[in-house]
PDB file of N, CA and C in Angstrom:
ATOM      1  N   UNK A   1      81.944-113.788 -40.869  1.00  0.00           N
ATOM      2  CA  UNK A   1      82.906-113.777 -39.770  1.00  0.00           C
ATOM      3  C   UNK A   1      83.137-112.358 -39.267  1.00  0.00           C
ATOM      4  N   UNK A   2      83.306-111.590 -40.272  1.00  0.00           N
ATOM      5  CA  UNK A   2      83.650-110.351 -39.829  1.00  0.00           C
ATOM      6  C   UNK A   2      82.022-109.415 -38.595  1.00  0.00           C
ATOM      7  N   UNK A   3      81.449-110.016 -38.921  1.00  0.00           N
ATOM      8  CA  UNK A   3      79.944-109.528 -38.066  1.00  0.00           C
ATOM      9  C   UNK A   3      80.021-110.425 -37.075  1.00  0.00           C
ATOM     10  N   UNK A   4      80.814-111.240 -36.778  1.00  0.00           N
ATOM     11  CA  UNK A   4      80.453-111.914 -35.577  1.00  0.00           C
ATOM     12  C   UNK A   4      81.605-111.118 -34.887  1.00  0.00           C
ATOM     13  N   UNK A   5      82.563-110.549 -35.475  1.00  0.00           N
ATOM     14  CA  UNK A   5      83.909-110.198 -34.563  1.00  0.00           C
ATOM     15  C   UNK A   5      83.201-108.532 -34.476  1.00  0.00           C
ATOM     16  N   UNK A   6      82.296-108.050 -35.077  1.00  0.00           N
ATOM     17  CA  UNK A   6      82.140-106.337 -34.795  1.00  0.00           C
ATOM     18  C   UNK A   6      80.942-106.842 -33.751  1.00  0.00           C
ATOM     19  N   UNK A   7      79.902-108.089 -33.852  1.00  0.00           N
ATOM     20  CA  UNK A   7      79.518-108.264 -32.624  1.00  0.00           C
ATOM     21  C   UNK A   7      79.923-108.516 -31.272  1.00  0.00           C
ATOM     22  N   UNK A   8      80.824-109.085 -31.141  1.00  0.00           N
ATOM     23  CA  UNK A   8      81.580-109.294 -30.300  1.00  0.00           C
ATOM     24  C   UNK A   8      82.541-108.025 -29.585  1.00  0.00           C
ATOM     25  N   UNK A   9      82.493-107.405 -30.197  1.00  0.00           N
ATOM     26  CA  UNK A   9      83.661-105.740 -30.020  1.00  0.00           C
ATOM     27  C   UNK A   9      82.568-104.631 -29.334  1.00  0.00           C
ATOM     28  N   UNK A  10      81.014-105.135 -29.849  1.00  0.00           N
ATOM     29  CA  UNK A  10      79.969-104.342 -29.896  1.00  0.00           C
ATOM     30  C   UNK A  10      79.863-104.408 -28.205  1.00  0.00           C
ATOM     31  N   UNK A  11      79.671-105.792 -27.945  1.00  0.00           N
ATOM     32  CA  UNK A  11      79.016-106.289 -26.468  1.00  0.00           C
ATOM     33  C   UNK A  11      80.519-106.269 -25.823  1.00  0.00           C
ATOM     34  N   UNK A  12      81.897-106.151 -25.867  1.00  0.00           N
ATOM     35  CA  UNK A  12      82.629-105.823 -25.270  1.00  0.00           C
ATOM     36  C   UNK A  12      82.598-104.287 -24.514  1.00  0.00           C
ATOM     37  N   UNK A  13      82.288-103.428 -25.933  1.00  0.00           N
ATOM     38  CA  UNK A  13      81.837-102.076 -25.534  1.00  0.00           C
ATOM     39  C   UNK A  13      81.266-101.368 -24.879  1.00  0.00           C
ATOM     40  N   UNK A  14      80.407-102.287 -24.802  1.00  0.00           N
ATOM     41  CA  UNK A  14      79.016-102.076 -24.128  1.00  0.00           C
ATOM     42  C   UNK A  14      78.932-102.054 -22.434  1.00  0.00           C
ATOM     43  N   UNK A  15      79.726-103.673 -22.815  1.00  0.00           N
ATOM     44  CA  UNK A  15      80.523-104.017 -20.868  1.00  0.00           C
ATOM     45  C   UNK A  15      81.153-103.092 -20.307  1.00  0.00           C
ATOM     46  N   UNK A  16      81.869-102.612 -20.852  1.00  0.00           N
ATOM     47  CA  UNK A  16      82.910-101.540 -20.559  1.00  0.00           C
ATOM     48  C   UNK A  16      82.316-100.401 -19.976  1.00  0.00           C
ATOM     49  N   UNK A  17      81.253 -99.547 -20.873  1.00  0.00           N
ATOM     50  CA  UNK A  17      80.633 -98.940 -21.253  1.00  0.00           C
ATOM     51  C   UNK A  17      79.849 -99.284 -19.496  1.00  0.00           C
ATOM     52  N   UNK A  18      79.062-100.359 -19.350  1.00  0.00           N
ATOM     53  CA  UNK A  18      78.099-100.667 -18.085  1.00  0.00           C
ATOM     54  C   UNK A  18      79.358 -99.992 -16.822  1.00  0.00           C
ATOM     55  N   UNK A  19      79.913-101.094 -16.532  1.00  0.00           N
ATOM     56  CA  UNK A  19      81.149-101.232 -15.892  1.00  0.00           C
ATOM     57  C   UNK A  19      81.759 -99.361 -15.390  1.00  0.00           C
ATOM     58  N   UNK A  20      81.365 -98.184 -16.141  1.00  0.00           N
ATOM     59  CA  UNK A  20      82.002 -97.203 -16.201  1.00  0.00           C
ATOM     60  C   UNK A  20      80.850 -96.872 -15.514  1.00  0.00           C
ATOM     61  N   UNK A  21      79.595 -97.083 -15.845  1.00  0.00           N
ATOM     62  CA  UNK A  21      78.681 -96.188 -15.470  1.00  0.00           C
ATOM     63  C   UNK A  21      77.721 -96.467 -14.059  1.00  0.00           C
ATOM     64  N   UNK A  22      78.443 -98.263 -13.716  1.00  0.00           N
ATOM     65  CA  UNK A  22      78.736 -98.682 -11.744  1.00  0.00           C
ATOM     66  C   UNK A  22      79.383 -97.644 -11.495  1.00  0.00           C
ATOM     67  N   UNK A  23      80.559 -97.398 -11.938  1.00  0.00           N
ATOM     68  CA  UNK A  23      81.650 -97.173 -10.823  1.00  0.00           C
ATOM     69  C   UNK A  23      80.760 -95.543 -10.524  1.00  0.00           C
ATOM     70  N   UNK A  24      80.461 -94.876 -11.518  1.00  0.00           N
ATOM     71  CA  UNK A  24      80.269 -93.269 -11.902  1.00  0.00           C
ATOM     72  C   UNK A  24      79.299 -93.563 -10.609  1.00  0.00           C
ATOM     73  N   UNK A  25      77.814 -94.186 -10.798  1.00  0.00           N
ATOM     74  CA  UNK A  25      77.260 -94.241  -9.874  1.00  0.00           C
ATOM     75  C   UNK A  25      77.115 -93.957  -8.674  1.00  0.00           C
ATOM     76  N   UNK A  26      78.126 -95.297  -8.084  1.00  0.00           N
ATOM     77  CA  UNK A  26      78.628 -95.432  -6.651  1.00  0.00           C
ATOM     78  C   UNK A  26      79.567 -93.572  -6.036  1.00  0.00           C
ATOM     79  N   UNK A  27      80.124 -93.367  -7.056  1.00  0.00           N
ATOM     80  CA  UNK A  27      81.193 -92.493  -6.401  1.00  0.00           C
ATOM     81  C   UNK A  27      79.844 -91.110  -6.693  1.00  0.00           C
ATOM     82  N   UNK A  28      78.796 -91.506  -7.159  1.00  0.00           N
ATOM     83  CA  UNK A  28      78.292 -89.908  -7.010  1.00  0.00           C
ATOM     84  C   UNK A  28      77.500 -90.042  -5.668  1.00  0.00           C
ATOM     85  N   UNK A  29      76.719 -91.323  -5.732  1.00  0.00           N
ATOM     86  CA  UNK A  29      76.072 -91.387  -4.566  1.00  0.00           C
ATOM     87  C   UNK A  29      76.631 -91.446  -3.091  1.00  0.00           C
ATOM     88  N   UNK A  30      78.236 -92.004  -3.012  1.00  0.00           N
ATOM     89  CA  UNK A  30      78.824 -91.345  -1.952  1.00  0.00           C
ATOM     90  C   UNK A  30      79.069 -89.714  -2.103  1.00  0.00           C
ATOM     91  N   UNK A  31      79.309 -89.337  -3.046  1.00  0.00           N
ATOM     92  CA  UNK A  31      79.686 -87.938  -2.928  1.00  0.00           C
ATOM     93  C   UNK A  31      78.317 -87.338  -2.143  1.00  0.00           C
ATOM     94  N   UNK A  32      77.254 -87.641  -2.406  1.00  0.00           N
ATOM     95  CA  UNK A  32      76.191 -87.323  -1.681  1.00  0.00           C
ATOM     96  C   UNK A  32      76.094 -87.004  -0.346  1.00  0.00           C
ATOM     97  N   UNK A  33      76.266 -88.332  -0.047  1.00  0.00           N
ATOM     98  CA  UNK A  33      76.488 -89.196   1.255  1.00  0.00           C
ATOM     99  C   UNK A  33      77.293 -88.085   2.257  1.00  0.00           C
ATOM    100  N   UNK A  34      78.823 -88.048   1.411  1.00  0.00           N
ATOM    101  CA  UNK A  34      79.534 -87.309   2.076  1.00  0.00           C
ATOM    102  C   UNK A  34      79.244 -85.668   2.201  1.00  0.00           C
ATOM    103  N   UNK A  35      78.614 -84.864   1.486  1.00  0.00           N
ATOM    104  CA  UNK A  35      78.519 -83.427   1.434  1.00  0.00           C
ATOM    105  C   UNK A  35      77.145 -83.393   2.391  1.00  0.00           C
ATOM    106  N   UNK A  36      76.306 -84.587   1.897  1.00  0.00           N
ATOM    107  CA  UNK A  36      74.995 -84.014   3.315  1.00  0.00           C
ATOM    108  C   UNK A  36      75.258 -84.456   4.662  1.00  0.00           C
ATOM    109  N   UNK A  37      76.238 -85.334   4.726  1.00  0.00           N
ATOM    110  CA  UNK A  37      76.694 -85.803   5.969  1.00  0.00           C
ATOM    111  C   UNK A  37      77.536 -84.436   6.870  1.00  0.00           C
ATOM    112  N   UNK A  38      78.533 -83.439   5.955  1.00  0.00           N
ATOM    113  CA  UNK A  38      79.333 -82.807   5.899  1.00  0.00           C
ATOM    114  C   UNK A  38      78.127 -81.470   6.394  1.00  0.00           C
ATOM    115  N   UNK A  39      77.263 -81.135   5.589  1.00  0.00           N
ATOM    116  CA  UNK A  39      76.267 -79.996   5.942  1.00  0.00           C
ATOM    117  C   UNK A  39      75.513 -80.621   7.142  1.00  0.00           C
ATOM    118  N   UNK A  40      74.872 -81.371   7.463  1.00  0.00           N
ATOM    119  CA  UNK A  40      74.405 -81.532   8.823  1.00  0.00           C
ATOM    120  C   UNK A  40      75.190 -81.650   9.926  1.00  0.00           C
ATOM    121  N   UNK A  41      76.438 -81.618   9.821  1.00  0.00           N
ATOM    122  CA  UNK A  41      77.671 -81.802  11.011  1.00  0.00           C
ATOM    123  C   UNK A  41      78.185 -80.041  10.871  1.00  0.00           C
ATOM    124  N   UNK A  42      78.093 -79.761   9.719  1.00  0.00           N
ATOM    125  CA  UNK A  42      78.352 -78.094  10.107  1.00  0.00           C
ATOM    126  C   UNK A  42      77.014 -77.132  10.613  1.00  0.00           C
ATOM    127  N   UNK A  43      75.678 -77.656  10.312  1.00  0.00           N
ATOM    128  CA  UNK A  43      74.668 -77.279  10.873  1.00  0.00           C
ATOM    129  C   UNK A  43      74.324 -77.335  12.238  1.00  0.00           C
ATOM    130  N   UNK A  44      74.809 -78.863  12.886  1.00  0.00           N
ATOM    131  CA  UNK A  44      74.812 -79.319  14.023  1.00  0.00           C
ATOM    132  C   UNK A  44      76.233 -78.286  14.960  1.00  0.00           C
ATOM    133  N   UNK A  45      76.851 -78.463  14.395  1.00  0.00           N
ATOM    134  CA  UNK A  45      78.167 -77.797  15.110  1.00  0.00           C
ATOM    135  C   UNK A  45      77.783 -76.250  15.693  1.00  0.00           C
ATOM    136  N   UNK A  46      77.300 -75.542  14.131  1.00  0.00           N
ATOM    137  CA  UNK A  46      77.231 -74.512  14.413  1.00  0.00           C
ATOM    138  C   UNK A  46      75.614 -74.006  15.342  1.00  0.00           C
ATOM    139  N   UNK A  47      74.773 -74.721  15.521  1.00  0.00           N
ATOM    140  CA  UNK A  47      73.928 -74.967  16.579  1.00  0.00           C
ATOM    141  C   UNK A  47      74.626 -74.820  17.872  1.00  0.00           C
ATOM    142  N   UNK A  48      75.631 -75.965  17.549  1.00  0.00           N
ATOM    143  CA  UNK A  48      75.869 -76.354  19.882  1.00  0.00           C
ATOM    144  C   UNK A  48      76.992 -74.808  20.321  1.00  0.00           C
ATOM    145  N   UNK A  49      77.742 -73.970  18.824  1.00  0.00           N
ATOM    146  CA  UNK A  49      78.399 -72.720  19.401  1.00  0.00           C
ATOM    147  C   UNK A  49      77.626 -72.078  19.794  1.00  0.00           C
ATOM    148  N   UNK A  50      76.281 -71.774  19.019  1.00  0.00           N
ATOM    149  CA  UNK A  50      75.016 -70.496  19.403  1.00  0.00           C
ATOM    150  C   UNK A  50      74.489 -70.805  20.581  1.00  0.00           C
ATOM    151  N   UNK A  51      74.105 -71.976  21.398  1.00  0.00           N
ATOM    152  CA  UNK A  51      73.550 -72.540  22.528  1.00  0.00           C
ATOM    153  C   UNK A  51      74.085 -72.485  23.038  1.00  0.00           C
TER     154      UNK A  51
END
């Protein structure tokens, strides 16, 4: 019994564990998103002052 309950704690962990490493994911790949979005709008900007 006791190995079915540290299995069970194991694959809870684990979920958790997945679950942390979506979220980490998503928020790096927007962070991406947002800083190259952010450098081509200050690249672009600072283009149309020089022209």
């Amino acid at each position: 019994m006791s190995k079915v309950l540290g299995t069970f704690k194991n694959m809870f962990l684990d979920l958790i564990a997945m679950g942390k490493g979506f979220v980490y994911g998503f928020v790096m790949v927007g962070l991406c998103i947002a800083i190259c979005g952010a450098l081509i709008y200050g690249f672009q900007f600072l283009k149309n002052l020089i022209y």
